[in-house]
PDB file of N, CA and C in Angstrom:
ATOM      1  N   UNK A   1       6.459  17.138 -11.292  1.00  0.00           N
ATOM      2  CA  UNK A   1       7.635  16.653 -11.970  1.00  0.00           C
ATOM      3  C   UNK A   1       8.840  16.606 -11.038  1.00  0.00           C
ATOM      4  N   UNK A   2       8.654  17.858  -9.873  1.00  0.00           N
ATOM      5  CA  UNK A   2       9.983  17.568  -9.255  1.00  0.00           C
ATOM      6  C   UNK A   2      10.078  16.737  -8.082  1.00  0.00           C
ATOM      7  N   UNK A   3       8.924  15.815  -7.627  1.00  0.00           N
ATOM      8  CA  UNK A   3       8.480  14.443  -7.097  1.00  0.00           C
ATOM      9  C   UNK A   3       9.368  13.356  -7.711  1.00  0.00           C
ATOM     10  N   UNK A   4       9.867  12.793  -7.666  1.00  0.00           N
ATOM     11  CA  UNK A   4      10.577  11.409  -8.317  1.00  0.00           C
ATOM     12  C   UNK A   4      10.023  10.325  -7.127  1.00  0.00           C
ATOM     13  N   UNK A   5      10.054  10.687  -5.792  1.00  0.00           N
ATOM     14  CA  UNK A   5       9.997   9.485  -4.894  1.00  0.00           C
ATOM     15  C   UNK A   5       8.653   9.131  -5.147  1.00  0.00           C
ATOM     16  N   UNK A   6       7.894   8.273  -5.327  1.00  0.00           N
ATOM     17  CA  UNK A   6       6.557   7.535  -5.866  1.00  0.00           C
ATOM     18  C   UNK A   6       6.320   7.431  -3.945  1.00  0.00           C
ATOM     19  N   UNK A   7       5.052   7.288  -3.939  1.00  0.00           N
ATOM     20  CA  UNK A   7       4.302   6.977  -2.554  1.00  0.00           C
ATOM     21  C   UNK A   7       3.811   5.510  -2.649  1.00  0.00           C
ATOM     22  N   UNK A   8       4.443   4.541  -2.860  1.00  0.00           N
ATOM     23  CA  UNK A   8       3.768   3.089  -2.846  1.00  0.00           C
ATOM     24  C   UNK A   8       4.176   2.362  -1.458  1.00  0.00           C
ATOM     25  N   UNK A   9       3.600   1.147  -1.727  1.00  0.00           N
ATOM     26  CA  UNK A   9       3.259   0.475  -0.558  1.00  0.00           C
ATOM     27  C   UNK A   9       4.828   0.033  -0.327  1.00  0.00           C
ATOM     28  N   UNK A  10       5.820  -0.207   0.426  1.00  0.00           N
ATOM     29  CA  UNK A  10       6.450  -0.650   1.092  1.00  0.00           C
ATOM     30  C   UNK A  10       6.813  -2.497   1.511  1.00  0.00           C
ATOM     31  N   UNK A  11       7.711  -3.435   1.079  1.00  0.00           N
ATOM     32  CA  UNK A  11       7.360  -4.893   0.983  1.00  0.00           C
ATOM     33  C   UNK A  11       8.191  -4.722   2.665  1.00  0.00           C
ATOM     34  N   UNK A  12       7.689  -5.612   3.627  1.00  0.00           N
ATOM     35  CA  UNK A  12       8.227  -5.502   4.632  1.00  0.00           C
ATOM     36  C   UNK A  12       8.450  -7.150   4.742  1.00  0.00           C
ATOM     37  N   UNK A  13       7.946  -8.039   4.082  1.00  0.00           N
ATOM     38  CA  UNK A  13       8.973  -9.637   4.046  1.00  0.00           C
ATOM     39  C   UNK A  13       9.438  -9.581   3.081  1.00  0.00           C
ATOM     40  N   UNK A  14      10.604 -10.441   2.867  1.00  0.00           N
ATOM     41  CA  UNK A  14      11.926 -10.761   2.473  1.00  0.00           C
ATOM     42  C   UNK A  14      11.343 -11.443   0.978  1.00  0.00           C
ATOM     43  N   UNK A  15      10.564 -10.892   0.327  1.00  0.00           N
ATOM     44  CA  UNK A  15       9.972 -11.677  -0.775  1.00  0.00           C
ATOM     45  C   UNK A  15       9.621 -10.587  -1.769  1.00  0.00           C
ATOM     46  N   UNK A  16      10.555  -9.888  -2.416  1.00  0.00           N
ATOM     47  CA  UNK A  16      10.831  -9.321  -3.656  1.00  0.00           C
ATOM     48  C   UNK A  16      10.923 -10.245  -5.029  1.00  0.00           C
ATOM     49  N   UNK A  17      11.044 -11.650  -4.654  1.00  0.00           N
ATOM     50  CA  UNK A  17      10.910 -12.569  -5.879  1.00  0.00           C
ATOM     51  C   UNK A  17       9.812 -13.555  -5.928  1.00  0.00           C
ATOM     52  N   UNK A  18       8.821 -13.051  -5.137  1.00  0.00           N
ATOM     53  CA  UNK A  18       7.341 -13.805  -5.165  1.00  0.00           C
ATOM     54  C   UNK A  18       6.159 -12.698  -5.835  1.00  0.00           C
ATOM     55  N   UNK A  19       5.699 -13.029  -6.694  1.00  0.00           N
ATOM     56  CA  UNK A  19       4.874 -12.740  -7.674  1.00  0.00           C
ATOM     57  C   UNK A  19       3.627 -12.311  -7.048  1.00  0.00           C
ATOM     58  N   UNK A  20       2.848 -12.410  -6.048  1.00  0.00           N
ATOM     59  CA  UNK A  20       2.185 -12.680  -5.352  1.00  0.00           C
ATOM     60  C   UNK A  20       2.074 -11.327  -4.398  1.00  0.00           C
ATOM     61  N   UNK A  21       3.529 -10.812  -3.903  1.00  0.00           N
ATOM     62  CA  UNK A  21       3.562 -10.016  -3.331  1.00  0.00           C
ATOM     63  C   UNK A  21       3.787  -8.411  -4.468  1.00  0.00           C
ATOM     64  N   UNK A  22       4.437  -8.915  -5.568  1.00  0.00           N
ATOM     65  CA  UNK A  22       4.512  -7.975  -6.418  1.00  0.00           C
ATOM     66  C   UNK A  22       2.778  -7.258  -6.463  1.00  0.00           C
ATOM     67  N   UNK A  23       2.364  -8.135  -7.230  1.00  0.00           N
ATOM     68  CA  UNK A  23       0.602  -8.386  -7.098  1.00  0.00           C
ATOM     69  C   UNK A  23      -0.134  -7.115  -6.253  1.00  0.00           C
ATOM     70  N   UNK A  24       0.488  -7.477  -5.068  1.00  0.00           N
ATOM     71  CA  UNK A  24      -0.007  -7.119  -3.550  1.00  0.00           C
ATOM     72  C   UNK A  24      -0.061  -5.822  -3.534  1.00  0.00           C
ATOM     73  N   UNK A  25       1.262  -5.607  -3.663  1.00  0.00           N
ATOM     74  CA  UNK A  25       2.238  -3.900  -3.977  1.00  0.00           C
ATOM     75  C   UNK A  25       1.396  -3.185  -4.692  1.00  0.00           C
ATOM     76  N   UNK A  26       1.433  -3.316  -6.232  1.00  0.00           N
ATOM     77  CA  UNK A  26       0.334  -2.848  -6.942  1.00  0.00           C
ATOM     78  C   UNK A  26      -0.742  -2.428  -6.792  1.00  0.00           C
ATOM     79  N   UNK A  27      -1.587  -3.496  -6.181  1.00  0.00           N
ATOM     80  CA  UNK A  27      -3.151  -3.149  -5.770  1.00  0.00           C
ATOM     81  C   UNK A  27      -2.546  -2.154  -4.587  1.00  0.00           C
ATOM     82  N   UNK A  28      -2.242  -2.213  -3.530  1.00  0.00           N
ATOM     83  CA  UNK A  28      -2.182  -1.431  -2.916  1.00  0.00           C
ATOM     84  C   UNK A  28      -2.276   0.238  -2.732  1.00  0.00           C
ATOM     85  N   UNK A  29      -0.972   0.040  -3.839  1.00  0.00           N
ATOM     86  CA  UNK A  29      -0.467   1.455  -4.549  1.00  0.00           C
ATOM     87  C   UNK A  29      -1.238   2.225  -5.125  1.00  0.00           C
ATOM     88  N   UNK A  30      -2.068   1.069  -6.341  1.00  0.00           N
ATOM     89  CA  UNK A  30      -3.100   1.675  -6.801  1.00  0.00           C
ATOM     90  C   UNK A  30      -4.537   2.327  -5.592  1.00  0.00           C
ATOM     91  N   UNK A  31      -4.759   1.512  -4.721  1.00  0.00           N
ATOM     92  CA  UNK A  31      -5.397   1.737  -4.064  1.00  0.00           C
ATOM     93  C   UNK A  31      -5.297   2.259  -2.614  1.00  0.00           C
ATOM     94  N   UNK A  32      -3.961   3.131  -2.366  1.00  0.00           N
ATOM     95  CA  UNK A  32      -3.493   3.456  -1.381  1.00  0.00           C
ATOM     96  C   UNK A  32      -4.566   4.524  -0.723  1.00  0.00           C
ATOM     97  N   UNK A  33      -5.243   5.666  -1.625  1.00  0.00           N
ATOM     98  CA  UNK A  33      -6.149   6.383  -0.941  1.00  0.00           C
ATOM     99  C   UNK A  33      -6.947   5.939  -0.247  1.00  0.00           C
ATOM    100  N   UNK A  34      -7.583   5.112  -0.732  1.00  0.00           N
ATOM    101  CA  UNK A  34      -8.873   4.333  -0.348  1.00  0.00           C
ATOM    102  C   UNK A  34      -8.660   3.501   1.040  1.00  0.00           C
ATOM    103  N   UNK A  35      -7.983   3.057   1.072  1.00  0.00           N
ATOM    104  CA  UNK A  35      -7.108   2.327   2.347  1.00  0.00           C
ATOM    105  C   UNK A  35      -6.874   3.186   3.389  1.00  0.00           C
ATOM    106  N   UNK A  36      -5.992   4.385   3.212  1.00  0.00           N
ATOM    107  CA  UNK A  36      -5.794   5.447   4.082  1.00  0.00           C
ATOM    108  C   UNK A  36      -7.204   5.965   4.574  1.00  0.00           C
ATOM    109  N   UNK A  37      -7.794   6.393   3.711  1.00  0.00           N
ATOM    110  CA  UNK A  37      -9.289   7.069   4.165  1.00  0.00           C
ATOM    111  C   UNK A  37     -10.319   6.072   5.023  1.00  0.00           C
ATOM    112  N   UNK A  38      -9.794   4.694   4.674  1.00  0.00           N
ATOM    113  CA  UNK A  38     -10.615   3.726   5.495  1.00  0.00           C
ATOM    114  C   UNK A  38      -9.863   3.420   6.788  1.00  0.00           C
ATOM    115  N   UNK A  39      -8.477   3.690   6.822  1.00  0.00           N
ATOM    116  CA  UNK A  39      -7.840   3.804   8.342  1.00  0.00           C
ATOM    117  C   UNK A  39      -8.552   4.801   9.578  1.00  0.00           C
ATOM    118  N   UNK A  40      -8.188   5.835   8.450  1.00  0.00           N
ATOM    119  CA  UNK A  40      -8.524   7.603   9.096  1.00  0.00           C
ATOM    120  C   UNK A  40      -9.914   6.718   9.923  1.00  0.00           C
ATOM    121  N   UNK A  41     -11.052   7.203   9.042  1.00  0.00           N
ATOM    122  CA  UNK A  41     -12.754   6.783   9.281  1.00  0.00           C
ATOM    123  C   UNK A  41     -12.637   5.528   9.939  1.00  0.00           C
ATOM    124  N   UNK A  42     -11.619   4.500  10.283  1.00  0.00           N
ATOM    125  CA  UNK A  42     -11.899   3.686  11.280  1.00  0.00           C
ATOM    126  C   UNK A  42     -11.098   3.946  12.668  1.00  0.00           C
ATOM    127  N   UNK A  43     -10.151   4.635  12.634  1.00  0.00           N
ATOM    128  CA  UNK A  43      -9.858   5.922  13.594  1.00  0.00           C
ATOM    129  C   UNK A  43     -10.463   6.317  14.908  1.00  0.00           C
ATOM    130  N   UNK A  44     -11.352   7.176  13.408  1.00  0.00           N
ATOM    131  CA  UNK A  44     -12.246   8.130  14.387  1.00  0.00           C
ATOM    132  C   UNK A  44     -13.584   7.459  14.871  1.00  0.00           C
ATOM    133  N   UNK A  45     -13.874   6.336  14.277  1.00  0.00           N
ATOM    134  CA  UNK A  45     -15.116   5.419  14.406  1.00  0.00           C
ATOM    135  C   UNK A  45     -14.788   5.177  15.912  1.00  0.00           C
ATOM    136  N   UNK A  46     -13.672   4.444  16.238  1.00  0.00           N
ATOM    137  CA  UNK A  46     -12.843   3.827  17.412  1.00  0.00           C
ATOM    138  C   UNK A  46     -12.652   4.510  18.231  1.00  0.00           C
ATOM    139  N   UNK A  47     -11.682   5.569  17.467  1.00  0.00           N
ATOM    140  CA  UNK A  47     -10.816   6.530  18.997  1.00  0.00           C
ATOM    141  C   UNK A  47      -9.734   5.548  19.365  1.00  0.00           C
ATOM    142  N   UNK A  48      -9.716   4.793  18.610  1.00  0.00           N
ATOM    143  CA  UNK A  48      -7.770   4.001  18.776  1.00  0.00           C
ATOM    144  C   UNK A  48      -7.019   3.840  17.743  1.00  0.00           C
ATOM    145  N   UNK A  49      -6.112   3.300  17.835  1.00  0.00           N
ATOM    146  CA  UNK A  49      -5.135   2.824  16.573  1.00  0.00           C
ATOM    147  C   UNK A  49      -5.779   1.674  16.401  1.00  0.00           C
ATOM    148  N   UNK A  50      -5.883   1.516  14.943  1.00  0.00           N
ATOM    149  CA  UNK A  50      -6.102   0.460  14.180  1.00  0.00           C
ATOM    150  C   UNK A  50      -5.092  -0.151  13.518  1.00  0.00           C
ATOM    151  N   UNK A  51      -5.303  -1.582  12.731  1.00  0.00           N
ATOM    152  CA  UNK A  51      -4.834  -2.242  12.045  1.00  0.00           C
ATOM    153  C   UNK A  51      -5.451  -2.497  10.834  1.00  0.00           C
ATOM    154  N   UNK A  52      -5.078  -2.644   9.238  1.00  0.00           N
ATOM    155  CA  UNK A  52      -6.201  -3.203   8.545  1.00  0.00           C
ATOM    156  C   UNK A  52      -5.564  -4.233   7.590  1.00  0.00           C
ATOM    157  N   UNK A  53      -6.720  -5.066   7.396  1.00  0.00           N
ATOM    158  CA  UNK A  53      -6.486  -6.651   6.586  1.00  0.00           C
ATOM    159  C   UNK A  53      -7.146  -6.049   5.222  1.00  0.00           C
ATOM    160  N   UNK A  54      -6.224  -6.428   3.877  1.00  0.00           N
ATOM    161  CA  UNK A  54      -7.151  -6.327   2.408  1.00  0.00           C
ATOM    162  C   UNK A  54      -6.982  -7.599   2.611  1.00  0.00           C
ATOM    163  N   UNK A  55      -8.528  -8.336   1.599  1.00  0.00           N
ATOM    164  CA  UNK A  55      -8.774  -9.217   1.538  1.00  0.00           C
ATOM    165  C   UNK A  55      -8.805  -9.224  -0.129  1.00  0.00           C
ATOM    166  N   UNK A  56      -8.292 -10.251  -0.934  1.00  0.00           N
ATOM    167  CA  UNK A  56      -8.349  -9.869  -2.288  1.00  0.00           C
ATOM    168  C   UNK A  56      -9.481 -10.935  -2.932  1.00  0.00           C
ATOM    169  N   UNK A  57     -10.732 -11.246  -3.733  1.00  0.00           N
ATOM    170  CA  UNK A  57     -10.772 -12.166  -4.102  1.00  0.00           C
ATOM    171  C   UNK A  57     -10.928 -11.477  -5.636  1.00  0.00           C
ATOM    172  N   UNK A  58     -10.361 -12.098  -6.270  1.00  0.00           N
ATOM    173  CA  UNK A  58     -10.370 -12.217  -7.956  1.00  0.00           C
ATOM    174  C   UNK A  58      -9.662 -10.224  -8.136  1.00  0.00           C
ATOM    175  N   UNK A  59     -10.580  -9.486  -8.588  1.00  0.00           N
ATOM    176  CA  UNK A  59     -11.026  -8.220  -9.049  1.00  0.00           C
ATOM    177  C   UNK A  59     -11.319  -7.385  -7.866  1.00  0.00           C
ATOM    178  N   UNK A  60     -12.067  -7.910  -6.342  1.00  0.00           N
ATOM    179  CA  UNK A  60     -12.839  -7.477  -5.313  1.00  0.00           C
ATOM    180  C   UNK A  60     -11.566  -7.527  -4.476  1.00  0.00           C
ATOM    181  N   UNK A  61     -11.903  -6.117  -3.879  1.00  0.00           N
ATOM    182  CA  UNK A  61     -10.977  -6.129  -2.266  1.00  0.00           C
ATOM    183  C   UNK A  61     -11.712  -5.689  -1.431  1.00  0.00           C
ATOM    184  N   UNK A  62     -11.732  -6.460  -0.359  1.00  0.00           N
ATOM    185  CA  UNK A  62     -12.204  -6.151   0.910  1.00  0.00           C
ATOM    186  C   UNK A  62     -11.493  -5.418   1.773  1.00  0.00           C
ATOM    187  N   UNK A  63     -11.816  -4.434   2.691  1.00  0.00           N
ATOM    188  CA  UNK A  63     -10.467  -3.101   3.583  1.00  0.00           C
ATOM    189  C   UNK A  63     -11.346  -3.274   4.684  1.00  0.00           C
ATOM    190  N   UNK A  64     -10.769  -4.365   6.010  1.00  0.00           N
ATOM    191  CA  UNK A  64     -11.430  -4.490   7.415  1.00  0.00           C
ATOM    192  C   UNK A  64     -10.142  -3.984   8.398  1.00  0.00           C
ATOM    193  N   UNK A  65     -11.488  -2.656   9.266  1.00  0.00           N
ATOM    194  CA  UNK A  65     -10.247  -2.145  10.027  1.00  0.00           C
ATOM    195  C   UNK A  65     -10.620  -2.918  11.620  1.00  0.00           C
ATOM    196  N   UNK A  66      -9.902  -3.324  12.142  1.00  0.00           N
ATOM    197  CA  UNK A  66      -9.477  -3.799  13.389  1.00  0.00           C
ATOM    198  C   UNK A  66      -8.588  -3.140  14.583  1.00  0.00           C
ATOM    199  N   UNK A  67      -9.137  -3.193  15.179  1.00  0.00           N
ATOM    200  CA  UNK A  67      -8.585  -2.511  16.834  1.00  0.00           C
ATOM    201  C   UNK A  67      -7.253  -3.357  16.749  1.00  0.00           C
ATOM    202  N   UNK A  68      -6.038  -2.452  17.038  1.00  0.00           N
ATOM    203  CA  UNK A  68      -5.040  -3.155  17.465  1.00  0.00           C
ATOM    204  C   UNK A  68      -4.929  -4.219  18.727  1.00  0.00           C
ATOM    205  N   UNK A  69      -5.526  -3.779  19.347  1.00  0.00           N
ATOM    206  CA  UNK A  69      -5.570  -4.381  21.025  1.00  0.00           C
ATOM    207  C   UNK A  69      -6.081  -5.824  20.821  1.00  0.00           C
ATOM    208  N   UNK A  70      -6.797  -5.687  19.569  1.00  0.00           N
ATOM    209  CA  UNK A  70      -7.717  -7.144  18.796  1.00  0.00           C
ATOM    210  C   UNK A  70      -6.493  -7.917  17.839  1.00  0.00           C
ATOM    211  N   UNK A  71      -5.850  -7.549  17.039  1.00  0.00           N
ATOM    212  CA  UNK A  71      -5.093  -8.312  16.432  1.00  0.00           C
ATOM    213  C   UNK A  71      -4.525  -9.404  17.256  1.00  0.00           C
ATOM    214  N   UNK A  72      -3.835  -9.350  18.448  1.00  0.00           N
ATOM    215  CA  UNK A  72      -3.263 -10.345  18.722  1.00  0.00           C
ATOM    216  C   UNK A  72      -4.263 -11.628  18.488  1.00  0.00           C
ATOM    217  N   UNK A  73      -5.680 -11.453  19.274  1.00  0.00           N
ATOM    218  CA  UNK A  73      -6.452 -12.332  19.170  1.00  0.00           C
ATOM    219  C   UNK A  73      -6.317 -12.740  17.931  1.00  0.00           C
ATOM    220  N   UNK A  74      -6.901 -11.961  16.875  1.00  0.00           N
ATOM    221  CA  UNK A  74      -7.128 -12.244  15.610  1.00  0.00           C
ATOM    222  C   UNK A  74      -5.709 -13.184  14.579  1.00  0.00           C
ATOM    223  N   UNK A  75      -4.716 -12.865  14.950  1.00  0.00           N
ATOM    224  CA  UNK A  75      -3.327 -13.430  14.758  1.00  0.00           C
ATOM    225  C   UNK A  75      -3.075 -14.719  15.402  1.00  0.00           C
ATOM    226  N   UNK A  76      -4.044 -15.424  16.992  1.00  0.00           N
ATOM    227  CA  UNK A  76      -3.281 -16.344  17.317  1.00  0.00           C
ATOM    228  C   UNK A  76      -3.323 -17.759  17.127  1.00  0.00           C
ATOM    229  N   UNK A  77      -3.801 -17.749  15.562  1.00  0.00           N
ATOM    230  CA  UNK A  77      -4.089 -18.506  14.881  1.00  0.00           C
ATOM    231  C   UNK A  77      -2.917 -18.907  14.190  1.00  0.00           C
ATOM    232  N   UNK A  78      -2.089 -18.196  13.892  1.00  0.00           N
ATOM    233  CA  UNK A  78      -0.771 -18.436  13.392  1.00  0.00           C
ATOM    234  C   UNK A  78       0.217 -17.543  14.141  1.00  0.00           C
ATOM    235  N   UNK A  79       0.923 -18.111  14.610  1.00  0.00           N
ATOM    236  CA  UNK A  79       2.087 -17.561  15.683  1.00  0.00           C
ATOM    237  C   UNK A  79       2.927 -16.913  15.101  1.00  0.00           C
ATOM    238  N   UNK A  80       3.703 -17.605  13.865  1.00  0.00           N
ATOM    239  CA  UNK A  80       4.569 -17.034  13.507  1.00  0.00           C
ATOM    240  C   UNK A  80       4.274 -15.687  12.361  1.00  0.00           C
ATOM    241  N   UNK A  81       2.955 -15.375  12.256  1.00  0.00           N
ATOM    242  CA  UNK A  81       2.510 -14.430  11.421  1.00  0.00           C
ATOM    243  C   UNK A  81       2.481 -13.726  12.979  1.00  0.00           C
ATOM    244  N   UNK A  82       1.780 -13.500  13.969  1.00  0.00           N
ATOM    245  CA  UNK A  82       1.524 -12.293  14.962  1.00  0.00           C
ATOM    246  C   UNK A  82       2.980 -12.192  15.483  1.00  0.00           C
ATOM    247  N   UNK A  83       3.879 -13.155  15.619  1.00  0.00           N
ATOM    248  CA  UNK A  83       5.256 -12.557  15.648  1.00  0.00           C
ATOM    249  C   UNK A  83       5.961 -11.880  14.919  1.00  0.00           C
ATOM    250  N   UNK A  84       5.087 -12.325  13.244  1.00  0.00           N
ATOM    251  CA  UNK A  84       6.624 -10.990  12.469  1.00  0.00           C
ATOM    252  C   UNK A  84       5.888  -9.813  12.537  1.00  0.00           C
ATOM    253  N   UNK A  85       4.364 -10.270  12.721  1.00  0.00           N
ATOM    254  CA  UNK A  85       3.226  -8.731  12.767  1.00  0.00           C
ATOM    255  C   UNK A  85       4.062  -7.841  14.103  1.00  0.00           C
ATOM    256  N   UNK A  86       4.237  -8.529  15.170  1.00  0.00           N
ATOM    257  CA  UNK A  86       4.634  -7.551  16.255  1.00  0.00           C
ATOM    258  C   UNK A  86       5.652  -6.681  16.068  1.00  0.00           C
ATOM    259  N   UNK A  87       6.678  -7.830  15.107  1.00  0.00           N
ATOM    260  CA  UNK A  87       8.164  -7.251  14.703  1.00  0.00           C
ATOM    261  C   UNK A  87       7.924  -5.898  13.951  1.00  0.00           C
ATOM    262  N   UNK A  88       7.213  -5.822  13.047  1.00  0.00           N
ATOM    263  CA  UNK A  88       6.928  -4.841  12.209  1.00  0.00           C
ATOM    264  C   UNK A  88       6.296  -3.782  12.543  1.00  0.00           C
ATOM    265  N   UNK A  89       5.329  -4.101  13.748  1.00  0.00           N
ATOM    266  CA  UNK A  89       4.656  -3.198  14.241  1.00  0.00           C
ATOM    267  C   UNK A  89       5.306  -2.414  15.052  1.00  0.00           C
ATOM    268  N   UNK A  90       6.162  -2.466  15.744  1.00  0.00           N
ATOM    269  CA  UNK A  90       7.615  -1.962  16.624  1.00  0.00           C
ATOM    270  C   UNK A  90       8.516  -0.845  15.216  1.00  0.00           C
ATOM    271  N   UNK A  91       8.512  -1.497  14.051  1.00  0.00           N
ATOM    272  CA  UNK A  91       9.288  -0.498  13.381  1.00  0.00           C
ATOM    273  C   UNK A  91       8.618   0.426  12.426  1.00  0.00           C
ATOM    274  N   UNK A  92       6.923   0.337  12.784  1.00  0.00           N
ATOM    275  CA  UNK A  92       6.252   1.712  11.923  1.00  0.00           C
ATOM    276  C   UNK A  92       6.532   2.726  12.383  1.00  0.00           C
ATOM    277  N   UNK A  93       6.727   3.830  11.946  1.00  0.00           N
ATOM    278  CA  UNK A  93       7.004   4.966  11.976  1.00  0.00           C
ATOM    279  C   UNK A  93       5.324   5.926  11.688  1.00  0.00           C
ATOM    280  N   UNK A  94       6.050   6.995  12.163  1.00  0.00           N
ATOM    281  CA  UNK A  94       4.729   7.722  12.228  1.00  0.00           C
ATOM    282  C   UNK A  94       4.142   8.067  11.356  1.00  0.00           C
ATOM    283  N   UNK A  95       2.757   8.143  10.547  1.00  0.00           N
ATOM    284  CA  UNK A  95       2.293   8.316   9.529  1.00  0.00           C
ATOM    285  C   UNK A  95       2.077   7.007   8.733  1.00  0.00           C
ATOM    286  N   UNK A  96       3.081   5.898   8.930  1.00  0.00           N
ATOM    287  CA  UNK A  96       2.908   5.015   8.183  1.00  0.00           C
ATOM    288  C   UNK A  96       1.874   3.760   8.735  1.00  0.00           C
ATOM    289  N   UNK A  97       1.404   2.910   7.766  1.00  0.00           N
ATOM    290  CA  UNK A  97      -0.311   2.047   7.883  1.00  0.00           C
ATOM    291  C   UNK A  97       0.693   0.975   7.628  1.00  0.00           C
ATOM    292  N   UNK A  98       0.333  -0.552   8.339  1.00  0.00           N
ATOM    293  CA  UNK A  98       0.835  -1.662   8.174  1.00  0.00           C
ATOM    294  C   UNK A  98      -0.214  -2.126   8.102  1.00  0.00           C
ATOM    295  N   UNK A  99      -0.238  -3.016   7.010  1.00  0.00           N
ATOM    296  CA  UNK A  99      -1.130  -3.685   6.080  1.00  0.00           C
ATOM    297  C   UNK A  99      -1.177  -5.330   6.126  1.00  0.00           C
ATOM    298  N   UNK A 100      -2.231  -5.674   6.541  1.00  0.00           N
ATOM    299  CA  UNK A 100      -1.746  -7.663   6.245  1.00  0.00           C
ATOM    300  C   UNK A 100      -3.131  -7.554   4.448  1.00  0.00           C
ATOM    301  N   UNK A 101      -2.291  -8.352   3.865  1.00  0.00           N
ATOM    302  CA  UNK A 101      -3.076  -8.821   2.850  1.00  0.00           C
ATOM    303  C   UNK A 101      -3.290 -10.266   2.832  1.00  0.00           C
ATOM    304  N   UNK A 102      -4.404 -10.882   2.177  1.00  0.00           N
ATOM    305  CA  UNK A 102      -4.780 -11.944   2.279  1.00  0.00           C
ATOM    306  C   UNK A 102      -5.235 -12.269   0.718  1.00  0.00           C
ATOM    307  N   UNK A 103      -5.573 -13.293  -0.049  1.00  0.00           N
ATOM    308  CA  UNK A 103      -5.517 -13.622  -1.129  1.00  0.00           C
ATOM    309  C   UNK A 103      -6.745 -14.743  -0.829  1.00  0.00           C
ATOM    310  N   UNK A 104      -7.716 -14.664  -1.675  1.00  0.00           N
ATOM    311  CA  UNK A 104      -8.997 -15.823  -0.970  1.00  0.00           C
ATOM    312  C   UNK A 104      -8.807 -17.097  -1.701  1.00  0.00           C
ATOM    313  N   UNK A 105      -8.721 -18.230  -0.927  1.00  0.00           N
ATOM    314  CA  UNK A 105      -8.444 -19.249  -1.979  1.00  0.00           C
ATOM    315  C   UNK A 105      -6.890 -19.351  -1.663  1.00  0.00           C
ATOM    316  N   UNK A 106      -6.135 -19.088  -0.978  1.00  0.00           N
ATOM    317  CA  UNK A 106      -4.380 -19.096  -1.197  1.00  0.00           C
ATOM    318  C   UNK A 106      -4.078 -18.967   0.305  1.00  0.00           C
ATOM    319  N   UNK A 107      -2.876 -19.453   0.847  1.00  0.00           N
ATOM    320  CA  UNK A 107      -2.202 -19.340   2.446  1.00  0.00           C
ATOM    321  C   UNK A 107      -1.401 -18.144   2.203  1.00  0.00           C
ATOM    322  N   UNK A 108      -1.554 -17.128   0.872  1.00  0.00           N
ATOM    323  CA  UNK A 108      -0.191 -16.169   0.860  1.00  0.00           C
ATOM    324  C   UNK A 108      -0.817 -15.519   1.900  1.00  0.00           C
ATOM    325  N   UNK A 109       0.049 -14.913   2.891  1.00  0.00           N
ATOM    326  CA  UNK A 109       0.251 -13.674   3.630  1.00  0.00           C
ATOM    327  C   UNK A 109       0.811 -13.055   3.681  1.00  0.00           C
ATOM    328  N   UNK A 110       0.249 -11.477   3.183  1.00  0.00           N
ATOM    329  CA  UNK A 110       1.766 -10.238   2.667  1.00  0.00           C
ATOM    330  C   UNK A 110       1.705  -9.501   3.875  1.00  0.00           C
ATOM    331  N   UNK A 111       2.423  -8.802   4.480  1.00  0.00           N
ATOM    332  CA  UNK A 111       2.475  -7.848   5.499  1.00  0.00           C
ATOM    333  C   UNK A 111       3.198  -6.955   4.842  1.00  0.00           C
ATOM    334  N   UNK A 112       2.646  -5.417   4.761  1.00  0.00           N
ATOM    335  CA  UNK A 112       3.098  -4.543   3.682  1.00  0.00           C
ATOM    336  C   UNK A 112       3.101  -2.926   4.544  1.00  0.00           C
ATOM    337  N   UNK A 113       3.806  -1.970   4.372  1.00  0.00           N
ATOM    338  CA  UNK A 113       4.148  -0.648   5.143  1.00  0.00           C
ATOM    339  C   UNK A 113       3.139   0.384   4.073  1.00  0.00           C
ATOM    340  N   UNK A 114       2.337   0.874   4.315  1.00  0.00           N
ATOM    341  CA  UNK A 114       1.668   2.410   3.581  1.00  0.00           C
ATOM    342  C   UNK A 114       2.145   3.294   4.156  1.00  0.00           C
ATOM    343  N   UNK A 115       3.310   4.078   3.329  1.00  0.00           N
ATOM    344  CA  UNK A 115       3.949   5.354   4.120  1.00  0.00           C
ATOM    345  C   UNK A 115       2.606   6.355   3.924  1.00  0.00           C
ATOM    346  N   UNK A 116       2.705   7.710   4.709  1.00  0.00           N
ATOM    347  CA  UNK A 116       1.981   8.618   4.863  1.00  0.00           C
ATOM    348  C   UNK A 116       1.176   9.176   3.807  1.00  0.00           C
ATOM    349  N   UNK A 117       0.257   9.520   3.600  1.00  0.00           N
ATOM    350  CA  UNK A 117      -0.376   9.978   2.425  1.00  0.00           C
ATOM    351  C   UNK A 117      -1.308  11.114   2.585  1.00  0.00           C
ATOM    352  N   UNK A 118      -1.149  11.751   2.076  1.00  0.00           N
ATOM    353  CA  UNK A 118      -1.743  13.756   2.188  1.00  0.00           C
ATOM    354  C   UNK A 118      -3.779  13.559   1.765  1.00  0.00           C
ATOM    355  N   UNK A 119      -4.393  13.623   2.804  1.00  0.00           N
ATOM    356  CA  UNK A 119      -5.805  12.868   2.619  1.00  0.00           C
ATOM    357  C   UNK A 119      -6.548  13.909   1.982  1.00  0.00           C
ATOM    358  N   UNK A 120      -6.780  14.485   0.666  1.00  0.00           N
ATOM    359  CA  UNK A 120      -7.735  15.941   0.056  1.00  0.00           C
ATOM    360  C   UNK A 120      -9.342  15.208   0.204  1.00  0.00           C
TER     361      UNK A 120
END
């Protein structure tokens, strides 16, 4: 009870009035453990920092973790997405997971902050 600050996902583009990203937030939030624990375990799989993409289709989410050193590749498909990715990636802070979401069927692309989360 004496928690008030909620642990949700973080909107890191300028799109608080797109529906889409609201959407995004949610699943996330709801599914923030699951995400974290699939960072951690792709981690230690690696032995580097990772990155991870949800993939949403309908009901189904997909959680693919990726080598940072790989994103650029994986990004240089769209420039101006691995540029705001870099931007953002410069202002994570420690503990916190930067998230690209993807929507199957749709060009939305959310880029979203998972602050720290206590893994039991």
């Amino acid at each position: 009870m004496g928690n008030e600050e909620e642990e949700t996902a973080i909107m890191t583009l300028q799109h608080q009035d797109c529906d889409e990203c609201r959407l995004n937030i949610e699943i996330i939030s709801v599914n923030g453990d699951l995400i974290s624990k699939q960072i951690l375990h792709g981690m230690e799989k690696s032995g580097e920092k990772i990155a991870v993409h949800v993939n949403r289709k309908g009901e189904l989410l997909s959680v693919m973790t990726i080598k940072t050193a790989d994103v650029a590749e994986t990004l240089s498909l769209d420039h101006d997405l691995e540029v705001k990715y870099a931007e953002y990636l410069k202002e994570l802070k420690t503990g916190e997971s930067l998230i690209m979401m993807t929507t199957e069927g749709s060009n939305h692309v959310g880029i979203y902050k998972l602050p720290p989360r206590p893994l039991h």
